[in-house]
C-alpha atoms as a PDB file:
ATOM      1  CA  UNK A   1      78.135 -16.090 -41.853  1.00  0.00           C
ATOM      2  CA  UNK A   2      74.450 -15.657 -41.530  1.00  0.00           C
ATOM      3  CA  UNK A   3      73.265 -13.024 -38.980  1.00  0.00           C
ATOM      4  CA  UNK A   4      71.740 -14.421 -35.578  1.00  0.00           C
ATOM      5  CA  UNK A   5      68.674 -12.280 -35.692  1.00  0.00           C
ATOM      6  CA  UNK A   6      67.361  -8.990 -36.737  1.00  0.00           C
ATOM      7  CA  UNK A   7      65.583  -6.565 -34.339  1.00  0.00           C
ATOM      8  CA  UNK A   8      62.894  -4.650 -36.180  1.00  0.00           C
ATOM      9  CA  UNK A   9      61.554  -1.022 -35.020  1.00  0.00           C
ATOM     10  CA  UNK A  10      59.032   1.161 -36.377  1.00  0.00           C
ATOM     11  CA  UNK A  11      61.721   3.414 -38.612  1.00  0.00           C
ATOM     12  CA  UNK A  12      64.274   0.806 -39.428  1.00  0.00           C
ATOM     13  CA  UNK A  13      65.386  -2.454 -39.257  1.00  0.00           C
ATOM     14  CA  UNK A  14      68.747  -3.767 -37.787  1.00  0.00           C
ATOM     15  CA  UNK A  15      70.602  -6.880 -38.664  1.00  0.00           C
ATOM     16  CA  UNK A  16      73.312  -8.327 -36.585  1.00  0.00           C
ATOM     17  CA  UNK A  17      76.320  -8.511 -38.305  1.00  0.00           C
ATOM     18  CA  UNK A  18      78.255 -11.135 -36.294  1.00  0.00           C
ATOM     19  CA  UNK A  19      80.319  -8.939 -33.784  1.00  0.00           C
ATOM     20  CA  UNK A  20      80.051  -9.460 -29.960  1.00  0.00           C
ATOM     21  CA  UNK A  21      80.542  -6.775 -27.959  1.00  0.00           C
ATOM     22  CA  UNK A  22      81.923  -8.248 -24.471  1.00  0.00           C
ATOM     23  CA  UNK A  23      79.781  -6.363 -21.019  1.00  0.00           C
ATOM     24  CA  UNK A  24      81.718  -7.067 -17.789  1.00  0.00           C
ATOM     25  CA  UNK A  25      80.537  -6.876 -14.451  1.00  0.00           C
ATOM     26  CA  UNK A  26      82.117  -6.959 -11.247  1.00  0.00           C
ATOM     27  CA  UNK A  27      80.706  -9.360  -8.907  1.00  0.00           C
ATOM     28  CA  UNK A  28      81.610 -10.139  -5.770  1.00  0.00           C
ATOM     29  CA  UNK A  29      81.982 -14.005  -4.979  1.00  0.00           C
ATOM     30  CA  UNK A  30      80.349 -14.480  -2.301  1.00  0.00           C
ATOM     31  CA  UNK A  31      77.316 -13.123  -4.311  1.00  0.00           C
ATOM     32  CA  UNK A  32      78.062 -14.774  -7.199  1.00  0.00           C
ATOM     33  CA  UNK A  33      78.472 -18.249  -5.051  1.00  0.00           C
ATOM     34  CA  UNK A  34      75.282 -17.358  -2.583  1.00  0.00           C
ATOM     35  CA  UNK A  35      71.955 -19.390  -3.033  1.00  0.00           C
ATOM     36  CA  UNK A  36      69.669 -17.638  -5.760  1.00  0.00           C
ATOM     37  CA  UNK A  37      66.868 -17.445  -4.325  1.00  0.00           C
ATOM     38  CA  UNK A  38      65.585 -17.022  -1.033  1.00  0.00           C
ATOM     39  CA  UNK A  39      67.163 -13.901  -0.196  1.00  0.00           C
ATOM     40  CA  UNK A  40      65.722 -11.781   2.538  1.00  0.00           C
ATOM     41  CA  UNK A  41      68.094  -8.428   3.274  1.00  0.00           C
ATOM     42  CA  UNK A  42      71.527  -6.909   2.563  1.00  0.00           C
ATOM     43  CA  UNK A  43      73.609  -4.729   4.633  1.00  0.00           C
ATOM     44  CA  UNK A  44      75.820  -2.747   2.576  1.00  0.00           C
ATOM     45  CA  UNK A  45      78.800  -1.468   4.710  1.00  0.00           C
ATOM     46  CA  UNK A  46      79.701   2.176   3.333  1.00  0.00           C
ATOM     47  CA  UNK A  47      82.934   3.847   3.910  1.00  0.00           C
ATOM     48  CA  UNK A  48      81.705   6.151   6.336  1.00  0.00           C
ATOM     49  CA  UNK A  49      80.959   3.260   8.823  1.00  0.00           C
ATOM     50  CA  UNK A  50      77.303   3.210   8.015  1.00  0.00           C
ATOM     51  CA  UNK A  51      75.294   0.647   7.307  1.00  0.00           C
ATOM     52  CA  UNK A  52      72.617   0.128   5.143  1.00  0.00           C
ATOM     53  CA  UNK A  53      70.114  -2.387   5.154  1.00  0.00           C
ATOM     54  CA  UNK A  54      68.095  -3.369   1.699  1.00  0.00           C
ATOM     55  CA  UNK A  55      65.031  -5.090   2.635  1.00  0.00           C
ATOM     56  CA  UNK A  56      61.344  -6.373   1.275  1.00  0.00           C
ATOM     57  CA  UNK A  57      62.674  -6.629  -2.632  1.00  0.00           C
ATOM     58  CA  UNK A  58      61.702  -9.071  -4.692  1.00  0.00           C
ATOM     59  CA  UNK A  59      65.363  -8.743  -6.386  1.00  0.00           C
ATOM     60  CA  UNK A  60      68.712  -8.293  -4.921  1.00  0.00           C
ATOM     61  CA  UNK A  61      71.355  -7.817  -7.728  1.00  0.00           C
ATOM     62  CA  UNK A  62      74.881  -6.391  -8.461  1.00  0.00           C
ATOM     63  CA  UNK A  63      75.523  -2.896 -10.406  1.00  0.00           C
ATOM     64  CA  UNK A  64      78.102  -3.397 -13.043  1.00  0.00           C
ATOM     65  CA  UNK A  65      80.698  -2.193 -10.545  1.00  0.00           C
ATOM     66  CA  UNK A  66      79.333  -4.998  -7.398  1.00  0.00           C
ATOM     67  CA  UNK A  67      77.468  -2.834  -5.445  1.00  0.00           C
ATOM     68  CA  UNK A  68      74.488  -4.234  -4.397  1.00  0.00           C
ATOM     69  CA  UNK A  69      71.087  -2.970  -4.973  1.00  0.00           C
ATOM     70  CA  UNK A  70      67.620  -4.349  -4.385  1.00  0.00           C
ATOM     71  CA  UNK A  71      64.654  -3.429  -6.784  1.00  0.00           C
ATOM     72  CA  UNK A  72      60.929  -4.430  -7.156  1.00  0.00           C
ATOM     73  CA  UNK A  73      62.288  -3.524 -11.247  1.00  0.00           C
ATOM     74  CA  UNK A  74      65.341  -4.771 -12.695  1.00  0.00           C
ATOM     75  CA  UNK A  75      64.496  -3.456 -16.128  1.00  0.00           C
ATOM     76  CA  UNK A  76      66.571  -0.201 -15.763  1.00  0.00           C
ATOM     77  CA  UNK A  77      69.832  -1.915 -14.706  1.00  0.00           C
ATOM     78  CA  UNK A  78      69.631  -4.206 -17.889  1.00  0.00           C
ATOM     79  CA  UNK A  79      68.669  -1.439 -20.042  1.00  0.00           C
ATOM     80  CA  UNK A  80      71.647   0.424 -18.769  1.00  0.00           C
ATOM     81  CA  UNK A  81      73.948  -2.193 -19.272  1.00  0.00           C
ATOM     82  CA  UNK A  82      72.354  -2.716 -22.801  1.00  0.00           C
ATOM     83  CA  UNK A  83      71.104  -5.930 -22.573  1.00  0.00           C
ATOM     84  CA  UNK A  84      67.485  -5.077 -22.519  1.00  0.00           C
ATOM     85  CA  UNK A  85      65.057  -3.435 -25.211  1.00  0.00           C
ATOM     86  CA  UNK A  86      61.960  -2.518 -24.536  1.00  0.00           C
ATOM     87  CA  UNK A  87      58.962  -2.442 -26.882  1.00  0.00           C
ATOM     88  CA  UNK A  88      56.516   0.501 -27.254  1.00  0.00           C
ATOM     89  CA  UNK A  89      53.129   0.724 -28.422  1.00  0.00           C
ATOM     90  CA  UNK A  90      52.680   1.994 -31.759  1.00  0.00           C
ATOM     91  CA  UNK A  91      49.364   2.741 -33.827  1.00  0.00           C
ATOM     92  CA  UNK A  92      48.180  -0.717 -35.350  1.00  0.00           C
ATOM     93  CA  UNK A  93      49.126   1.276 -39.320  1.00  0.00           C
ATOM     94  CA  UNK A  94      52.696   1.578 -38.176  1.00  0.00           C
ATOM     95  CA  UNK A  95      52.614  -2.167 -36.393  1.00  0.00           C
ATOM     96  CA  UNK A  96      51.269  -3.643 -40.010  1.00  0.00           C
ATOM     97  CA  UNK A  97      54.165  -1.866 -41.164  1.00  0.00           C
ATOM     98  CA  UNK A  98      56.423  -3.715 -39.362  1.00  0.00           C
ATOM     99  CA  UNK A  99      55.328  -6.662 -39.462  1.00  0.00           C
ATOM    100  CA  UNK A 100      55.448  -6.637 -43.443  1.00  0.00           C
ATOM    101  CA  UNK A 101      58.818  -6.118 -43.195  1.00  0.00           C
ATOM    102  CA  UNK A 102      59.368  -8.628 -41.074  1.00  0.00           C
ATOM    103  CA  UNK A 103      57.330 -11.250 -43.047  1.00  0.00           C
ATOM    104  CA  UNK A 104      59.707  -9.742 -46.449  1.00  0.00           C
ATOM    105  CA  UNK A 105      62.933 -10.038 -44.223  1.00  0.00           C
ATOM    106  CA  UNK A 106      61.484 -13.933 -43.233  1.00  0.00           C
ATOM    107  CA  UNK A 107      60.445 -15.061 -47.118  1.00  0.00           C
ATOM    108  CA  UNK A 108      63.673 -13.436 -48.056  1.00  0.00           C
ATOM    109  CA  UNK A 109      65.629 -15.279 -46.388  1.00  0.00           C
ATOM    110  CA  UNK A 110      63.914 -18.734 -46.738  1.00  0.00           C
ATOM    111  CA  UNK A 111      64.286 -18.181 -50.356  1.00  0.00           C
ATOM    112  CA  UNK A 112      67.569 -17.902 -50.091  1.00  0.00           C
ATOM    113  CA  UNK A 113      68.696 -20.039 -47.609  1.00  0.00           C
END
């Protein structure tokens, strides 16, 4: 099986090798049912009897356990959940680097495919 990509950092390079690693989240389904967009405020219930009202987001989302959050950012809930990487600025030596391993990974594997 040929991998389905290779992710490519300034120390090393890392080829997928076919296994799928399942994430689950809880979501409630009413959210999970509710329009997608649109959204104006949440009031979370919390076992104490309070509430608490999210507001003036530009995202409302789920935690991995259903809790709902709203977030101007959703890049750190992804990242915890592993789902996203995030580039970083690197001198443009270390970037040329890179990228001539990624044009050798490329012509590698069009010669041999």
């Amino acid at each position: 099986m040929l991998p389905r990509f290779a992710l490519f950092y300034p120390e090393e390079t890392l080829i997928d090798d076919g296994e799928d690693i399942e994430i689950t989240f809880r979501v409630p389904r009413v959210w999970l049912n509710a329009p997608k967009d649109g959204m104006q405020s949440v009031i979370i219930h919390r076992e104490d009897g309070k509430l608490v009202p999210l507001d003036s987001r530009d995202i409302y989302a789920v935690l991995p356990t259903g809790e709902p959050i709203a977030t101007n950012d959703i890049g750190p809930v992804l990242r915890a959940a592993g789902i996203a990487k995030y580039g970083l600025w690197i001198p443009n030596v270390e970037f040329d680097q890179v990228r001539e391993r990624m044009r050798a990974y490329r012509k590698n594997h069009e010669e041999n495919n």
